[in-house]
PDB file of N, CA and C in Angstrom:
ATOM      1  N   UNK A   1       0.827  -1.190   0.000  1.00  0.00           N
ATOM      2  CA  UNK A   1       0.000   0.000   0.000  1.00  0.00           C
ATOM      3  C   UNK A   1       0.875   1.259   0.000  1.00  0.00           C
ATOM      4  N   UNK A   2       1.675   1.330   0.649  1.00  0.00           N
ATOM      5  CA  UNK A   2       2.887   2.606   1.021  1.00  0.00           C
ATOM      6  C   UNK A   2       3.374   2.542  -0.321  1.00  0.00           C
ATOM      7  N   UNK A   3       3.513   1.820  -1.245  1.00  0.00           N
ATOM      8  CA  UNK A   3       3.952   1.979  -2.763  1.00  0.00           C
ATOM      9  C   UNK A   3       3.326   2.230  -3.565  1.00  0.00           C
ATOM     10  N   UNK A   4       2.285   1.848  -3.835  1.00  0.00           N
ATOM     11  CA  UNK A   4       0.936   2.146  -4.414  1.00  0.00           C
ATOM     12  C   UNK A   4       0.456   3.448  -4.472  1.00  0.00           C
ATOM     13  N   UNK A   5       0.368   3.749  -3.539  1.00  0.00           N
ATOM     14  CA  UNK A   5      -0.638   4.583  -2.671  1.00  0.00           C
ATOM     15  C   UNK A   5       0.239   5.749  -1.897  1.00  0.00           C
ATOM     16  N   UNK A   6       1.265   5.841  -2.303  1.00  0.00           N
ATOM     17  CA  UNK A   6       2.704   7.101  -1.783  1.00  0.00           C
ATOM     18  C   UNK A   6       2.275   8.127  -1.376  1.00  0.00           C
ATOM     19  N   UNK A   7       1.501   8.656  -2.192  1.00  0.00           N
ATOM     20  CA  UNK A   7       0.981   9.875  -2.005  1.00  0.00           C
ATOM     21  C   UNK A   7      -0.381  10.391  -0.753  1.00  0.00           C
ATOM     22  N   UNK A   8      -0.563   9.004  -0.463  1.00  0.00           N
ATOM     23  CA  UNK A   8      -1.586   9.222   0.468  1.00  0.00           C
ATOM     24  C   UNK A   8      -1.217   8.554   1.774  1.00  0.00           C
ATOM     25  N   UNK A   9      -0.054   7.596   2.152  1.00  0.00           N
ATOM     26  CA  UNK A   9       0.338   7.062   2.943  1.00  0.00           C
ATOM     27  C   UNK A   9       1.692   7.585   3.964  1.00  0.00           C
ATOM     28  N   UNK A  10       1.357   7.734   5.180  1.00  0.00           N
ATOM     29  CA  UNK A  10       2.539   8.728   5.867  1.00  0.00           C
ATOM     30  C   UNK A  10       4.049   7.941   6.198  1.00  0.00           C
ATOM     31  N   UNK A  11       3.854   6.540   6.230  1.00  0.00           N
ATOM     32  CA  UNK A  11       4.410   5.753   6.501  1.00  0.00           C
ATOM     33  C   UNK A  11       4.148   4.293   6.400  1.00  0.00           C
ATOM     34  N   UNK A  12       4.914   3.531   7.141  1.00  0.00           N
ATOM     35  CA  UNK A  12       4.850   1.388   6.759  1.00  0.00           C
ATOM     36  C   UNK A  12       5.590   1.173   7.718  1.00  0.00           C
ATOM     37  N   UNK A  13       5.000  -0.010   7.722  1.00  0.00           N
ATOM     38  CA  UNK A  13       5.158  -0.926   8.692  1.00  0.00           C
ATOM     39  C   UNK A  13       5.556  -2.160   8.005  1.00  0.00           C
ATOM     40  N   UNK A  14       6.541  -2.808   7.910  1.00  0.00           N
ATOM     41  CA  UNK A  14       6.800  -4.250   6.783  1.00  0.00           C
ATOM     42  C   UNK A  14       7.430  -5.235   7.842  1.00  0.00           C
ATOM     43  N   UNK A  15       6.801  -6.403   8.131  1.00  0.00           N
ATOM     44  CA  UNK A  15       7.183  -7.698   8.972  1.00  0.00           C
ATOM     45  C   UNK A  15       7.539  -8.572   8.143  1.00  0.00           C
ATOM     46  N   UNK A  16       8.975  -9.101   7.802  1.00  0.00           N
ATOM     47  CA  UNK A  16       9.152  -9.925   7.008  1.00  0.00           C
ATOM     48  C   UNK A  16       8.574  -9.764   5.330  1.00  0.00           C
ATOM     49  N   UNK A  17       9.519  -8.766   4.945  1.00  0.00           N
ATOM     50  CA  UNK A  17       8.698  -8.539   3.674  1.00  0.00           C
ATOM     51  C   UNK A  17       9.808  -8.296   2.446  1.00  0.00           C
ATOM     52  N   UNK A  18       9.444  -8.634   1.403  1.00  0.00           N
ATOM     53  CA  UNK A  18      10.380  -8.549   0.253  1.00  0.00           C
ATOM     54  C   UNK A  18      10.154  -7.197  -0.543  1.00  0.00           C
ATOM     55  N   UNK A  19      10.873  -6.500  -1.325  1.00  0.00           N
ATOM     56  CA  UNK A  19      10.642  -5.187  -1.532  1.00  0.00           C
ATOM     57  C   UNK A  19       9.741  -5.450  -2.832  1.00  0.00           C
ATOM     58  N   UNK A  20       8.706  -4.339  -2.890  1.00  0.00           N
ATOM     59  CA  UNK A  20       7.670  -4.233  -4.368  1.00  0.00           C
ATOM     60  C   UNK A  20       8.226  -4.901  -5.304  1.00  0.00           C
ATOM     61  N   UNK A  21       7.462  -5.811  -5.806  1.00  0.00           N
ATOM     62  CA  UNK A  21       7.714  -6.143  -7.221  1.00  0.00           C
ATOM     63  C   UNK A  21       9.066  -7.317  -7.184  1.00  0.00           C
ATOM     64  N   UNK A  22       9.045  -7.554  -6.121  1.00  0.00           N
ATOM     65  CA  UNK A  22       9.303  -8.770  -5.754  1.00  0.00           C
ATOM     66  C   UNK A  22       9.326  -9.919  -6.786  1.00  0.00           C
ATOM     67  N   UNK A  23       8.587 -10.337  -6.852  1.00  0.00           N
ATOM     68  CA  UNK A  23       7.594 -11.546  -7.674  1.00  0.00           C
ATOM     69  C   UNK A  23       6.704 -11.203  -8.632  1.00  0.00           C
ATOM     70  N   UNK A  24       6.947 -10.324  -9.770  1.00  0.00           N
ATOM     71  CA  UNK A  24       6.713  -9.944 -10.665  1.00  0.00           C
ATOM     72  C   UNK A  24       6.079 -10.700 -11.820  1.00  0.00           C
ATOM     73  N   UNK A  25       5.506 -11.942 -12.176  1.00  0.00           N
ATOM     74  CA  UNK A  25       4.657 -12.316 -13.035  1.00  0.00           C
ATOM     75  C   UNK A  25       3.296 -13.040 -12.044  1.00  0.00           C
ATOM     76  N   UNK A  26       2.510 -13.207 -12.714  1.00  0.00           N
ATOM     77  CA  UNK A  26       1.373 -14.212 -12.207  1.00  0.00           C
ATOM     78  C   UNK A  26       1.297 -14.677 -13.412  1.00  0.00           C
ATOM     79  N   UNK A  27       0.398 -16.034 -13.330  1.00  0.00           N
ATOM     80  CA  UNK A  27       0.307 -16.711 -11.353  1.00  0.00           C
ATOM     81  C   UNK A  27       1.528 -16.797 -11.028  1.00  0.00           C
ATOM     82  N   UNK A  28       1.706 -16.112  -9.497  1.00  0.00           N
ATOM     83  CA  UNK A  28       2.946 -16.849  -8.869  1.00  0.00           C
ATOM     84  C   UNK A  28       3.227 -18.316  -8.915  1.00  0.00           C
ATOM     85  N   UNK A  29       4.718 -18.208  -9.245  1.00  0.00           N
ATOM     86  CA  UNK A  29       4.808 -19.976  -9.443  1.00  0.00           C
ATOM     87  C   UNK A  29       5.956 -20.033  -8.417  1.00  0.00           C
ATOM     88  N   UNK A  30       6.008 -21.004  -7.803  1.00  0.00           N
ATOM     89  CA  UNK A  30       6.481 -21.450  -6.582  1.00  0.00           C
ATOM     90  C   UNK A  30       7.943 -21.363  -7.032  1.00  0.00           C
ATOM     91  N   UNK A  31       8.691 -21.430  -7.473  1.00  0.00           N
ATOM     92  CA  UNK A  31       9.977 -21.147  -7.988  1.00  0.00           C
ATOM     93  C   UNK A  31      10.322 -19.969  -7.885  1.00  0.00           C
ATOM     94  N   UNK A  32       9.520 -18.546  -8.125  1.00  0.00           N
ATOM     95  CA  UNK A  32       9.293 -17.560  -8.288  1.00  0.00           C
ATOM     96  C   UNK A  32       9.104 -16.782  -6.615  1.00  0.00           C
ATOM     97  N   UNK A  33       8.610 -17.321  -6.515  1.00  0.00           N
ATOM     98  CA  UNK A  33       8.423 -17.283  -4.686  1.00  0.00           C
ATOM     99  C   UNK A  33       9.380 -17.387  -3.752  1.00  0.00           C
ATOM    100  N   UNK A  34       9.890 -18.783  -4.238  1.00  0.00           N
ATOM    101  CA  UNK A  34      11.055 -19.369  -3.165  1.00  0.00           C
ATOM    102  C   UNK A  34      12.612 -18.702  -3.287  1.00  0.00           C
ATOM    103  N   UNK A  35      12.966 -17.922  -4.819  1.00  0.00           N
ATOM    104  CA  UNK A  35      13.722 -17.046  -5.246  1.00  0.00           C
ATOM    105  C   UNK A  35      13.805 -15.767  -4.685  1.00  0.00           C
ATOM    106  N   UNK A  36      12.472 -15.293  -4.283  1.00  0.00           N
ATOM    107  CA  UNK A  36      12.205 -13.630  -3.967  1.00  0.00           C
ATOM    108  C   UNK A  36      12.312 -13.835  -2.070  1.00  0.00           C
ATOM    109  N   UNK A  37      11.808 -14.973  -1.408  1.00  0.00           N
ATOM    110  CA  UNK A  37      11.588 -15.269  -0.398  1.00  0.00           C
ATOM    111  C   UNK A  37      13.245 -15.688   0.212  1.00  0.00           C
ATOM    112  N   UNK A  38      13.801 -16.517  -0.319  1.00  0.00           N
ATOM    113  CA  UNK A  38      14.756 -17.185   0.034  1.00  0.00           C
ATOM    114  C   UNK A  38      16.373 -16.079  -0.233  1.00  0.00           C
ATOM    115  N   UNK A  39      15.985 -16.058  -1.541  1.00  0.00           N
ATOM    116  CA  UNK A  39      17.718 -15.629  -2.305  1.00  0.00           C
ATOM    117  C   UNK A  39      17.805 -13.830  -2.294  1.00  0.00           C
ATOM    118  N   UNK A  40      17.504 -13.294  -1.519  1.00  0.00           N
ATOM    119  CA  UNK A  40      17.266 -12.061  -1.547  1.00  0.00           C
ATOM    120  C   UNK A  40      18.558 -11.396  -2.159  1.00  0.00           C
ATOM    121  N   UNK A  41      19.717 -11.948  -1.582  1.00  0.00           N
ATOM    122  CA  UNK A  41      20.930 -11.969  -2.015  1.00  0.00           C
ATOM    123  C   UNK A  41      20.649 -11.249  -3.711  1.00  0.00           C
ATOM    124  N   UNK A  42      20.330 -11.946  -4.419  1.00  0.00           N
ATOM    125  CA  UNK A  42      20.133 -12.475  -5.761  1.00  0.00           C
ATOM    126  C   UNK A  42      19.423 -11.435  -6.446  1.00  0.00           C
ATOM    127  N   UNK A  43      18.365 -10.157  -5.659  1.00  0.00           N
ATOM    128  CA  UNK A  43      17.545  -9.623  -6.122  1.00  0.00           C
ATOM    129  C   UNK A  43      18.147  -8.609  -6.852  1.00  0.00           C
ATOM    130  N   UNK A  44      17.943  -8.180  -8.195  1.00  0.00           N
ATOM    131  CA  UNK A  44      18.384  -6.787  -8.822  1.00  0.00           C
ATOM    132  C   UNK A  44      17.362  -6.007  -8.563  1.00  0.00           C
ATOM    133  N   UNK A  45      18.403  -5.248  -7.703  1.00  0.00           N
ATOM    134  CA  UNK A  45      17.395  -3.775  -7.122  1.00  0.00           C
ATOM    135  C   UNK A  45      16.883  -2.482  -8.745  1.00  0.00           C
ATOM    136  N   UNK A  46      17.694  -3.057  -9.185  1.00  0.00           N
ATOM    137  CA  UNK A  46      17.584  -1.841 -10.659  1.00  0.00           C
ATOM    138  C   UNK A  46      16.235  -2.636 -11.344  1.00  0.00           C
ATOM    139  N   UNK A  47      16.273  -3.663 -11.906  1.00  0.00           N
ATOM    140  CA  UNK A  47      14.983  -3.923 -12.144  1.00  0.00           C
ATOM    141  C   UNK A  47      13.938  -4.287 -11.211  1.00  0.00           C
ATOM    142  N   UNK A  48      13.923  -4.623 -10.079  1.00  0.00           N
ATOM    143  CA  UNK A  48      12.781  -4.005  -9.426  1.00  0.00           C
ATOM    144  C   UNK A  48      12.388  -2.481  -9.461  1.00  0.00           C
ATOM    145  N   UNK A  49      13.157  -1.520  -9.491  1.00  0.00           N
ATOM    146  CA  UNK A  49      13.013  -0.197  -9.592  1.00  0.00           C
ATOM    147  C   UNK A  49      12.199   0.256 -11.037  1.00  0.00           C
ATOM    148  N   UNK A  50      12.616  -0.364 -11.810  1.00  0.00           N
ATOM    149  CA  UNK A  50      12.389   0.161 -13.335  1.00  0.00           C
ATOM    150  C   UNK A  50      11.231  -0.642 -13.202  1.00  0.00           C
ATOM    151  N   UNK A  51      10.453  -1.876 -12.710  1.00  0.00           N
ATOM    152  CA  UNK A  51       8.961  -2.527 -12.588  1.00  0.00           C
ATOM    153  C   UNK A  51       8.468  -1.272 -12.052  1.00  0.00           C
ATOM    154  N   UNK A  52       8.742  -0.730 -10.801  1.00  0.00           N
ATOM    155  CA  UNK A  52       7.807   0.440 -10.284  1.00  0.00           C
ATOM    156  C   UNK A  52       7.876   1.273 -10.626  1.00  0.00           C
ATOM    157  N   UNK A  53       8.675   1.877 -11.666  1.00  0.00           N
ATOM    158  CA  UNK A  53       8.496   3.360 -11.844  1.00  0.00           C
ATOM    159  C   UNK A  53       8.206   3.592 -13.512  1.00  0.00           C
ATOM    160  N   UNK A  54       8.573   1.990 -14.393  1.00  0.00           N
ATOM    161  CA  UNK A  54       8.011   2.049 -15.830  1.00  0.00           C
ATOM    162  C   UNK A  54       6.688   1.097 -16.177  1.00  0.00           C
ATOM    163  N   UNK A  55       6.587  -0.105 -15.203  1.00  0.00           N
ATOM    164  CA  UNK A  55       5.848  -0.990 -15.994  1.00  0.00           C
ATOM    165  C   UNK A  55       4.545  -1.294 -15.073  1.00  0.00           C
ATOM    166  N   UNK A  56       4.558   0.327 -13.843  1.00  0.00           N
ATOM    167  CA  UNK A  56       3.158  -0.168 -13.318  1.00  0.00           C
ATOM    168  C   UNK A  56       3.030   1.675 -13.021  1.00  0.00           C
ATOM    169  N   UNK A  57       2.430   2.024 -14.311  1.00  0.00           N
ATOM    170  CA  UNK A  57       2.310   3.067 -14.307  1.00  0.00           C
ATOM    171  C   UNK A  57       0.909   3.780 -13.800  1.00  0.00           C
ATOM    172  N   UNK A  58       0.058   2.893 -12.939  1.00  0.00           N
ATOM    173  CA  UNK A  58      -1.141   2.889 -12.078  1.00  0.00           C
ATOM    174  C   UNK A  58      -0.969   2.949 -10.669  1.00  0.00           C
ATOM    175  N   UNK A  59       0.444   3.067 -10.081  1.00  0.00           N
ATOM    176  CA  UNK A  59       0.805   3.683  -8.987  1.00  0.00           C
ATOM    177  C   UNK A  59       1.234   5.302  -9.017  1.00  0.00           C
ATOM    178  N   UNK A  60       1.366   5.514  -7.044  1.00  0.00           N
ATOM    179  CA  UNK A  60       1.746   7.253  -7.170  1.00  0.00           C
ATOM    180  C   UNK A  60       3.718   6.570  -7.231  1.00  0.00           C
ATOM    181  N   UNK A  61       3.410   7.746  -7.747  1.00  0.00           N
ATOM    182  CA  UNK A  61       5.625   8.617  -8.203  1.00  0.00           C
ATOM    183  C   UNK A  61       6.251   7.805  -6.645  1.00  0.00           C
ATOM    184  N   UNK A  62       7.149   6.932  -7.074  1.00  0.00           N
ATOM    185  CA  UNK A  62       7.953   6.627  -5.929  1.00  0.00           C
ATOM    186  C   UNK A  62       8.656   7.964  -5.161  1.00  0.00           C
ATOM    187  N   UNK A  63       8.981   8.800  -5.952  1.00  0.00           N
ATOM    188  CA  UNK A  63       9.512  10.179  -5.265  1.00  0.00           C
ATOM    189  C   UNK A  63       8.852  10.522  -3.942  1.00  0.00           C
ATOM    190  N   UNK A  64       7.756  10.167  -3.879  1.00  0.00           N
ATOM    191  CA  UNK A  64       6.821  10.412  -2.777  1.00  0.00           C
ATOM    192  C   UNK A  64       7.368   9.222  -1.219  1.00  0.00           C
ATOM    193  N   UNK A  65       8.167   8.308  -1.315  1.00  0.00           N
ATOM    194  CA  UNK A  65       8.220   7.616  -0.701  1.00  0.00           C
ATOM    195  C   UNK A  65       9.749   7.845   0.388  1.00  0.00           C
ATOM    196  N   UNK A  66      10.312   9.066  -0.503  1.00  0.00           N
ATOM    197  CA  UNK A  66      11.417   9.928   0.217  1.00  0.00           C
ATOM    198  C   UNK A  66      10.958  10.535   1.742  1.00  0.00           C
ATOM    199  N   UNK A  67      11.815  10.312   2.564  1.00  0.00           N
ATOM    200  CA  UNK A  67      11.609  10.630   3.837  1.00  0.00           C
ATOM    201  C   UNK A  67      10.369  10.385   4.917  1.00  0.00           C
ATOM    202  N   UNK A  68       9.601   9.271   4.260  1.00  0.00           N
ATOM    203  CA  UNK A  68       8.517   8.910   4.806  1.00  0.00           C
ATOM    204  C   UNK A  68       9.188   8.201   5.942  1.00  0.00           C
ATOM    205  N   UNK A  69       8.512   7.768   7.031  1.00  0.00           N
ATOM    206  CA  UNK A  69       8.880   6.978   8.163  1.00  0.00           C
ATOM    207  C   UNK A  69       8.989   5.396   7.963  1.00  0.00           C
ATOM    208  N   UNK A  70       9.732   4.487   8.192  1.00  0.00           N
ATOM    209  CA  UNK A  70       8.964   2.975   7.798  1.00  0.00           C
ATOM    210  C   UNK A  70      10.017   2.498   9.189  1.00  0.00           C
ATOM    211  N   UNK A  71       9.099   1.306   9.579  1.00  0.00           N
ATOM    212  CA  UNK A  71       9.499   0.163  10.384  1.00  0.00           C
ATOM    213  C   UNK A  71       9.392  -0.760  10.069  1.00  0.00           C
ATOM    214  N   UNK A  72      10.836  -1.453   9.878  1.00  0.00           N
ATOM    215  CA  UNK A  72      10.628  -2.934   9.431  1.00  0.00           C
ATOM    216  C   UNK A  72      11.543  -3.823   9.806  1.00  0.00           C
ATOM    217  N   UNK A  73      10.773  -5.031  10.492  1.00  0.00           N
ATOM    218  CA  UNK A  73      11.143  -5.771  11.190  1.00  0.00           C
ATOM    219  C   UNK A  73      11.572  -7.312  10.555  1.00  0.00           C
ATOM    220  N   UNK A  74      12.958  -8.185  11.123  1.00  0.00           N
ATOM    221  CA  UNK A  74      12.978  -9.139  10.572  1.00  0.00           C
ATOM    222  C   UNK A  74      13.449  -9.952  11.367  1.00  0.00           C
ATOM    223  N   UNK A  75      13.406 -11.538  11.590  1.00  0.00           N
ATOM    224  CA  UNK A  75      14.048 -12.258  12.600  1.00  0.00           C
ATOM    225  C   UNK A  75      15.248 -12.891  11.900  1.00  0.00           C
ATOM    226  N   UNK A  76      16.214 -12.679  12.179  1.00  0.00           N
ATOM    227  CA  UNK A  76      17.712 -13.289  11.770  1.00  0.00           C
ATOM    228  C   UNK A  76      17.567 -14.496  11.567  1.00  0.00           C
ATOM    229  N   UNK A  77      16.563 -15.308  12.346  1.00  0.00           N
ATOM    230  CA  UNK A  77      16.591 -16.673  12.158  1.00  0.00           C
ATOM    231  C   UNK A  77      15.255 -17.217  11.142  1.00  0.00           C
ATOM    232  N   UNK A  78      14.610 -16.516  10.539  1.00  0.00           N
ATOM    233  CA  UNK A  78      13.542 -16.599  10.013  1.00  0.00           C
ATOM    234  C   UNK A  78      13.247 -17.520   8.807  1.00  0.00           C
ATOM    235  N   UNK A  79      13.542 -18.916   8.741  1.00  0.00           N
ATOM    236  CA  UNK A  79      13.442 -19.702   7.705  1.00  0.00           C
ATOM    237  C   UNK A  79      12.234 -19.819   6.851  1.00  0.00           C
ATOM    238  N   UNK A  80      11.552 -18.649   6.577  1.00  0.00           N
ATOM    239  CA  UNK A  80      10.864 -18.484   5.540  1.00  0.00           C
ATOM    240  C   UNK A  80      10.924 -17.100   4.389  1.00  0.00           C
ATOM    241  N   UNK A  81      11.319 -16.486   5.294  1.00  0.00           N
ATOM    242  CA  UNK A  81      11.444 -15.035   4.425  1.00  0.00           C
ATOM    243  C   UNK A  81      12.838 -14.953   4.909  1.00  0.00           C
ATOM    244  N   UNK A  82      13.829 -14.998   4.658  1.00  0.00           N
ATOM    245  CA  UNK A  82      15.389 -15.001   5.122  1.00  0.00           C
ATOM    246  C   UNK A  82      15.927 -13.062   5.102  1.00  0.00           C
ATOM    247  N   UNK A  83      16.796 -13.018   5.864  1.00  0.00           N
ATOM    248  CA  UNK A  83      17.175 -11.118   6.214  1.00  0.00           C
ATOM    249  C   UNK A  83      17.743 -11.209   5.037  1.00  0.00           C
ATOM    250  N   UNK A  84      18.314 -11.645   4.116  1.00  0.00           N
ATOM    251  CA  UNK A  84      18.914 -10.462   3.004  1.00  0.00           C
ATOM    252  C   UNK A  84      17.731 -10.198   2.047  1.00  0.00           C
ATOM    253  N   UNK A  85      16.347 -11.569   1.933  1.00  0.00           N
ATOM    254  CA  UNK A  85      15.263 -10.412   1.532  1.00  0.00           C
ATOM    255  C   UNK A  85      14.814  -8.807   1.834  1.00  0.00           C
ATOM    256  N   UNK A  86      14.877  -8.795   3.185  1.00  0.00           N
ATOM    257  CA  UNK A  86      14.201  -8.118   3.829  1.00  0.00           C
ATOM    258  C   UNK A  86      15.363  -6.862   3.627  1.00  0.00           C
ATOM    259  N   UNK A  87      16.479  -7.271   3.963  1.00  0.00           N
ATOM    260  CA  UNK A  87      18.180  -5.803   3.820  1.00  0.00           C
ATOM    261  C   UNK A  87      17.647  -5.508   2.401  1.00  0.00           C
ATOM    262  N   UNK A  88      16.979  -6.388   1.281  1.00  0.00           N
ATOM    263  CA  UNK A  88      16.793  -6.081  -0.187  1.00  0.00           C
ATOM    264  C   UNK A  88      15.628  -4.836   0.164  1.00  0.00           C
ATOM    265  N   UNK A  89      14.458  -4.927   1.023  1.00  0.00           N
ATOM    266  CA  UNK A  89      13.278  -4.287   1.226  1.00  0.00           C
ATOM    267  C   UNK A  89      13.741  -2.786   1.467  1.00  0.00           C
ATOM    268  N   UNK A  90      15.108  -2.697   2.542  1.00  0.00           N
ATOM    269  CA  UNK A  90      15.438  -1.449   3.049  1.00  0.00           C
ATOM    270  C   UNK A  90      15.837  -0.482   2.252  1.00  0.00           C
ATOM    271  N   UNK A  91      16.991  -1.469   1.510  1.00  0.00           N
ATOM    272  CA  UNK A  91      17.916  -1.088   0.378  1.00  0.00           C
ATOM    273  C   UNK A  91      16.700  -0.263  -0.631  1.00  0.00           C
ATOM    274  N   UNK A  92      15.741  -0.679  -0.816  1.00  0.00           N
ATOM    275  CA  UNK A  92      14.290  -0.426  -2.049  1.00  0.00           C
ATOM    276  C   UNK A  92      13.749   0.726  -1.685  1.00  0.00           C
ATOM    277  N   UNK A  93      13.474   1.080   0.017  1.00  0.00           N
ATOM    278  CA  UNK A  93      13.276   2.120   0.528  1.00  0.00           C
ATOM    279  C   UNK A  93      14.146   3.378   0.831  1.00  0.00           C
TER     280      UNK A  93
END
C-alpha cells in the first residue's frame, strides 16, 4: 500500500517482507516465490526499480516515498522469508 498509494500514505510498517515487485509475473509460481523469499541476495534492485516506476504506471511517483517513516522488522533466524530479503526491502526504501 505505502507503494501504491505514496501519495496518500505517511508511513509502513513491513514484517518480514520482500521489496515491491518482488515476484513480478502471475500466477505466482512457486519457484518464483522461493527465489524472492529465500535468495534475496540475488535480487536486482535496478529492475525491481524500473517494474515500479516504468511498468506499473497505475501507482503514485515513488519520489513520494522519500523521507517517509517505515518500520521494518525481521528475525535473523527466520526460515521463511530469510534477512537479506528483507536488507533487499530497506535497500528499495
Amino acid at each position: 500500500m505505502q507503494v501504491i498509494y505514496s501519495d496518500l500514505f505517511m508511513g509502513a510498517g513491513i514484517v518480514a517482507g520482500g521489496p515491491y515487485g518482488c515476484i513480478q509475473s502471475l500466477p505466482l509460481y512457486v519457484i518464483e516465490a522461493e527465489q524472492c523469499l529465500k535468495f534475496g541476495s540475488k535480487l536486482n534492485m535496478e529492475t525491481i526499480e524500473s517494474f515500479v516506476t516504468k511498468e506499473e504506471p497505475h501507482i503514485d511517483s515513488p519520489s513520494n516515498l522519500s523521507g517517509k517513516p517505515m518500520w521494518i522488522f525481521s528475525g535473523t533466524l527466520d526460515s521463511a522469508v530469510f534477512q537479506t530479503v528483507v536488507d533487499r526491502t530497506v535497500e528499495f526504501f
